[in-house]
C-alpha atoms as a PDB file:
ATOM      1  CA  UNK A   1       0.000   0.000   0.000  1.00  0.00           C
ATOM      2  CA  UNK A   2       1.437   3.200  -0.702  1.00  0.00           C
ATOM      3  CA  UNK A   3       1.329   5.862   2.126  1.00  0.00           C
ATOM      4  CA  UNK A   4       0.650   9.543   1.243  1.00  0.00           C
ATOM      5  CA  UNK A   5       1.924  12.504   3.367  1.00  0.00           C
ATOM      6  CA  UNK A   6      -0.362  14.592   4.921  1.00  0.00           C
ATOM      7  CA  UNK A   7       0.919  17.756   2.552  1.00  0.00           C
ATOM      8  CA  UNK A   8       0.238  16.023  -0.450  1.00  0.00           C
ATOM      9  CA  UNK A   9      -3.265  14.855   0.957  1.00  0.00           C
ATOM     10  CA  UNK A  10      -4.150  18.030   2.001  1.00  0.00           C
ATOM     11  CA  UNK A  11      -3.048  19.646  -1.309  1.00  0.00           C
ATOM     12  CA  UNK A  12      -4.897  16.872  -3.082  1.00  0.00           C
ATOM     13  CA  UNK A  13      -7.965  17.906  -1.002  1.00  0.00           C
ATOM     14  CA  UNK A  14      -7.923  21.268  -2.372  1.00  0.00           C
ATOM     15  CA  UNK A  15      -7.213  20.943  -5.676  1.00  0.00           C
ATOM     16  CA  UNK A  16     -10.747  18.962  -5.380  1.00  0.00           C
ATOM     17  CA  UNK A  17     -11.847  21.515  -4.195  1.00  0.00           C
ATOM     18  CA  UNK A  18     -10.959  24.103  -6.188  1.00  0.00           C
ATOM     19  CA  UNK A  19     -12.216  22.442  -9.377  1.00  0.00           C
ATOM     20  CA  UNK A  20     -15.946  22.390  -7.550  1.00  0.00           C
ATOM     21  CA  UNK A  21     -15.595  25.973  -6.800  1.00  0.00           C
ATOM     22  CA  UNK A  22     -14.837  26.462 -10.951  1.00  0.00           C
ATOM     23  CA  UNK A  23     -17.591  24.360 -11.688  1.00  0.00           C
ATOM     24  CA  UNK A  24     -19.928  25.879 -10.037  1.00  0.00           C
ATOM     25  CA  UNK A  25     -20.640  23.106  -7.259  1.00  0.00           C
ATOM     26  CA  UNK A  26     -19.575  24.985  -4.735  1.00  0.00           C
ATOM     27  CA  UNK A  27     -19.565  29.031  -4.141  1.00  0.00           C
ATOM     28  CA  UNK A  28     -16.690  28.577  -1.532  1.00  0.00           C
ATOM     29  CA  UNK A  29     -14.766  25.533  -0.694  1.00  0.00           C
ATOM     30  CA  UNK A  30     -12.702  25.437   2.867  1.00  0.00           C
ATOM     31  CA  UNK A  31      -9.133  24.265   2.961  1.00  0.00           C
ATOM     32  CA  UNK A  32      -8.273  21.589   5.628  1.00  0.00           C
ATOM     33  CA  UNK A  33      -7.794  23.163   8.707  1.00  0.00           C
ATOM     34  CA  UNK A  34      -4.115  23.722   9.968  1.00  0.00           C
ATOM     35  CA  UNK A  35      -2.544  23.825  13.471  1.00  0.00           C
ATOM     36  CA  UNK A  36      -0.802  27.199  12.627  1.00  0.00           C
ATOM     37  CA  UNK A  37      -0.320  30.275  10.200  1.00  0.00           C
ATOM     38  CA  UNK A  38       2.895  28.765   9.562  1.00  0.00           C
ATOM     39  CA  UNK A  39       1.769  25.469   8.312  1.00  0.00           C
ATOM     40  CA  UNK A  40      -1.224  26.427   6.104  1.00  0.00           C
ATOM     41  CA  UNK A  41       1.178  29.197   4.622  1.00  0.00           C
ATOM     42  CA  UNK A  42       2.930  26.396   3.002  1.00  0.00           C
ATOM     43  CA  UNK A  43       0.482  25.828   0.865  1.00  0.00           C
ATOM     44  CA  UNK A  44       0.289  29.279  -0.771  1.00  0.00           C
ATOM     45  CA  UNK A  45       2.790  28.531  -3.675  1.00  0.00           C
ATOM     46  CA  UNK A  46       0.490  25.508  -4.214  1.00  0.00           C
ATOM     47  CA  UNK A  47      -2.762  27.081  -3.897  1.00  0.00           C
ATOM     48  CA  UNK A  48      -1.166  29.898  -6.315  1.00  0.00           C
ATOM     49  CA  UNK A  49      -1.072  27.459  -9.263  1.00  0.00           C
ATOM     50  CA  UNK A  50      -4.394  25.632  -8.434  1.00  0.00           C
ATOM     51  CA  UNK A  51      -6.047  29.143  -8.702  1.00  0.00           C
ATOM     52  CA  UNK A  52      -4.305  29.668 -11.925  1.00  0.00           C
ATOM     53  CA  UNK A  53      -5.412  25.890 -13.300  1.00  0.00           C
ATOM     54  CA  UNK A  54      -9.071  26.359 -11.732  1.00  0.00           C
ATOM     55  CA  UNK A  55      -9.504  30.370 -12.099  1.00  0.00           C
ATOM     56  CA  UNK A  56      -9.594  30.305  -8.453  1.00  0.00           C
ATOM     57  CA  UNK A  57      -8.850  33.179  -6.062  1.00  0.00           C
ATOM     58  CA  UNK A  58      -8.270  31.887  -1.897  1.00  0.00           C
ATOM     59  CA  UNK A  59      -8.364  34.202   1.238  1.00  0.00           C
ATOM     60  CA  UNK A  60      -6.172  33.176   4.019  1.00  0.00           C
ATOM     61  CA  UNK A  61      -8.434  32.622   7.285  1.00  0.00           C
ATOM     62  CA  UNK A  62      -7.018  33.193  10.771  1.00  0.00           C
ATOM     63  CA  UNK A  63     -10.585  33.292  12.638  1.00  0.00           C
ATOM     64  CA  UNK A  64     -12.922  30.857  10.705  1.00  0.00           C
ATOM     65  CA  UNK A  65     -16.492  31.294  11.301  1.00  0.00           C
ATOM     66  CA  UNK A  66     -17.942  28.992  13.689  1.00  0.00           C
ATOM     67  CA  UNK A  67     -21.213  27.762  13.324  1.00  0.00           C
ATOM     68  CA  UNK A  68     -23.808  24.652  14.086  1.00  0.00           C
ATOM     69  CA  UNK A  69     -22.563  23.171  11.099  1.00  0.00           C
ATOM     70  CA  UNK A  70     -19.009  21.918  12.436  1.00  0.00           C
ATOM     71  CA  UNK A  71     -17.960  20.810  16.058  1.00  0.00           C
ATOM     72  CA  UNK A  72     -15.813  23.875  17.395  1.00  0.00           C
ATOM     73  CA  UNK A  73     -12.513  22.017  18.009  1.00  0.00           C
ATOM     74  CA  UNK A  74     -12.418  21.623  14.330  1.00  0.00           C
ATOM     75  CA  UNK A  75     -11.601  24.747  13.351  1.00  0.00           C
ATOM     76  CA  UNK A  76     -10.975  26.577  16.537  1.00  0.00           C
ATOM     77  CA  UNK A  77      -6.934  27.727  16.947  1.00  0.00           C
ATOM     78  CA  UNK A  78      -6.389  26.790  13.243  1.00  0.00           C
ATOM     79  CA  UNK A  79      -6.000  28.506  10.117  1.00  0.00           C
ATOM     80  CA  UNK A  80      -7.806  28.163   6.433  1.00  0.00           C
ATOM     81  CA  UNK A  81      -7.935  29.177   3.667  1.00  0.00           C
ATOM     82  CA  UNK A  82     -11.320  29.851   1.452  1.00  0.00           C
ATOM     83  CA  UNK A  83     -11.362  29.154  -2.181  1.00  0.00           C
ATOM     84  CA  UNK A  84     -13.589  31.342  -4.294  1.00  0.00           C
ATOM     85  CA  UNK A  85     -14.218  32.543  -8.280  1.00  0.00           C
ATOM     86  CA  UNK A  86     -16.497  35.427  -7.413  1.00  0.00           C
ATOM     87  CA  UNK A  87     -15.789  38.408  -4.879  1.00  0.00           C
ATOM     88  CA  UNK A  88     -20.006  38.370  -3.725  1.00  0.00           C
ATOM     89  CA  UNK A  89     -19.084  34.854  -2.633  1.00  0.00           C
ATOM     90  CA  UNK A  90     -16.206  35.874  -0.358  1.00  0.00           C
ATOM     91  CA  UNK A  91     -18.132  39.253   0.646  1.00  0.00           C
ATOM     92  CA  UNK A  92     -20.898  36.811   1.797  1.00  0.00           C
ATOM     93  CA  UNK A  93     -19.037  34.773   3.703  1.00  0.00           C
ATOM     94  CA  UNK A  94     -17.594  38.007   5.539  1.00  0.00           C
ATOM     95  CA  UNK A  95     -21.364  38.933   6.126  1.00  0.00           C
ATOM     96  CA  UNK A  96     -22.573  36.512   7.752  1.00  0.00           C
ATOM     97  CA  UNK A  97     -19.357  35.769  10.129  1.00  0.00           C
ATOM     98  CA  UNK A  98     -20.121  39.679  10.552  1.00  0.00           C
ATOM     99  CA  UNK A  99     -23.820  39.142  11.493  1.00  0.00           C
ATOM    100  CA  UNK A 100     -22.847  36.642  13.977  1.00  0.00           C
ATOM    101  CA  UNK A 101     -20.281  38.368  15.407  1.00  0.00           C
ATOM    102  CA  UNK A 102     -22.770  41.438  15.964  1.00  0.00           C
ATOM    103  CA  UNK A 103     -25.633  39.005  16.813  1.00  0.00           C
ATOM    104  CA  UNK A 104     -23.196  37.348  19.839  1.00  0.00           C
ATOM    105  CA  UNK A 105     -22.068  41.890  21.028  1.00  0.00           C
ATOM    106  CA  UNK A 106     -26.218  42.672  20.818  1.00  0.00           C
ATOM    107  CA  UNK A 107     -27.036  38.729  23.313  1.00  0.00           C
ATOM    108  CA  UNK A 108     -29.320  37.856  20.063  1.00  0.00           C
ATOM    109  CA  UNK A 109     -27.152  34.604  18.866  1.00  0.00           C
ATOM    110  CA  UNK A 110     -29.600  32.355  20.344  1.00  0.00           C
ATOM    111  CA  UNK A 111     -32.547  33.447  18.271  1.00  0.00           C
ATOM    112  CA  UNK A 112     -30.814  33.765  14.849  1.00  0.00           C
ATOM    113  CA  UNK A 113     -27.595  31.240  15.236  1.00  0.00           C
ATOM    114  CA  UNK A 114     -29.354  28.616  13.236  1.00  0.00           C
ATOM    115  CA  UNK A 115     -29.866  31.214  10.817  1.00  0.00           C
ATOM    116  CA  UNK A 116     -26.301  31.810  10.184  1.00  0.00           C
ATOM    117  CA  UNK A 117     -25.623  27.714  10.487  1.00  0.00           C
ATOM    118  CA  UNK A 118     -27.746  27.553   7.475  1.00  0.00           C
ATOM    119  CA  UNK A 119     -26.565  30.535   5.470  1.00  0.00           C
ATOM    120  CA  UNK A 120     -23.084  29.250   5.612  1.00  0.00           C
ATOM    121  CA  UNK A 121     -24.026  25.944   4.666  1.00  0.00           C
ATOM    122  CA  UNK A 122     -25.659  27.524   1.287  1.00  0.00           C
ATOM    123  CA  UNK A 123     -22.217  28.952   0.794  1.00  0.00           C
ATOM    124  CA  UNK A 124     -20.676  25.728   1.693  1.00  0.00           C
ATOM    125  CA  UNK A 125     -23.351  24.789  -1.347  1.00  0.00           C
ATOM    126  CA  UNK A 126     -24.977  21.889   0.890  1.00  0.00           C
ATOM    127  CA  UNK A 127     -28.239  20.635   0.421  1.00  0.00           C
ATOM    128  CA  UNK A 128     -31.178  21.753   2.660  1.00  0.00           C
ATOM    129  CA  UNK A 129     -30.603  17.689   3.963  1.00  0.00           C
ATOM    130  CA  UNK A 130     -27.206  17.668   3.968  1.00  0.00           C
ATOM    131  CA  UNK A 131     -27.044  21.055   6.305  1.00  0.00           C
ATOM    132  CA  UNK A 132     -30.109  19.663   8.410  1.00  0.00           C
ATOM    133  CA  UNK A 133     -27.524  16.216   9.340  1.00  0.00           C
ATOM    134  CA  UNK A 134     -24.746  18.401  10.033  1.00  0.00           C
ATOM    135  CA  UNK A 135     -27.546  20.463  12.213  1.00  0.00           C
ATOM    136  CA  UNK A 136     -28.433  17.147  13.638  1.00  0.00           C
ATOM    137  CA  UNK A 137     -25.203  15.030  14.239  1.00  0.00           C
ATOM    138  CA  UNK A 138     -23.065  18.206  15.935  1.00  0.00           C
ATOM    139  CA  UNK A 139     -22.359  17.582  19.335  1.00  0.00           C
ATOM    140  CA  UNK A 140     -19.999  19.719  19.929  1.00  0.00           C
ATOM    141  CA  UNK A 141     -21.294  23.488  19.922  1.00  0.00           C
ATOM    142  CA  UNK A 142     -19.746  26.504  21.398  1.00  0.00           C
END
């Protein structure tokens, strides 16, 4: 069997990713999460020719949005990056970690967090069932 390092995974991951993000399958894709800056920075030359293959654009994440969608500890302390084509895409995603952030400074997160869960999942481009099992089979909330 032949064993693959966990850079060339990762990379292999994204590249996937990026080519769903061209094709329209995705409006933002989310890199595997790293440990540090350091680490995912690594990837940058990479990602640079995968967004010149795919016509792909990324934004380097050092607070990923947490939502419903995801248990916390896997993406909190870690880094991402977000693959995107169009700028409204990335301007969305901004929005709504906006929203929350202002929904969490007013006490309102409570009655619109599910909200945001499912917005980001649109953006994720999950299904309405695909977003309800991640709703559903999260344990691990902040």
């Amino acid at each position: 069997m032949h064993k693959i390092d966990l850079y060339s995974y990762q990379l292999g991951a994204a590249d996937c990713y990026c080519e769903m993000v061209n094709a329209g399958l995705k409006k933002i894709a989310l890199s595997h999460p790293c440990n540090s800056k350091a680490l995912r920075d690594e990837f940058f030359e990479d990602f640079d020719k995968l967004g010149k293959e795919y016509n792909v654009r990324y934004y380097p994440e050092d607070e990923p949005l947490f939502t419903d969608l995801f248990p916390i500890s896997l993406n909190k302390n870690r880094y991402v990056v977000i693959f995107y084509c169009e700028d409204q895409y990335l301007e969305e995603y901004l929005k709504i970690k906006q929203d929350k952030a202002e929904s969490v400074a007013a006490g309102t997160y409570e009655e619109c967090r599910r909200d945001i869960a499912v917005r980001y999942g649109k953006l994720l481009g999950y299904s309405d069932a695909g977003i309800e099992r991640l709703l559903r089979s999260n344990t691990e909330r902040e």
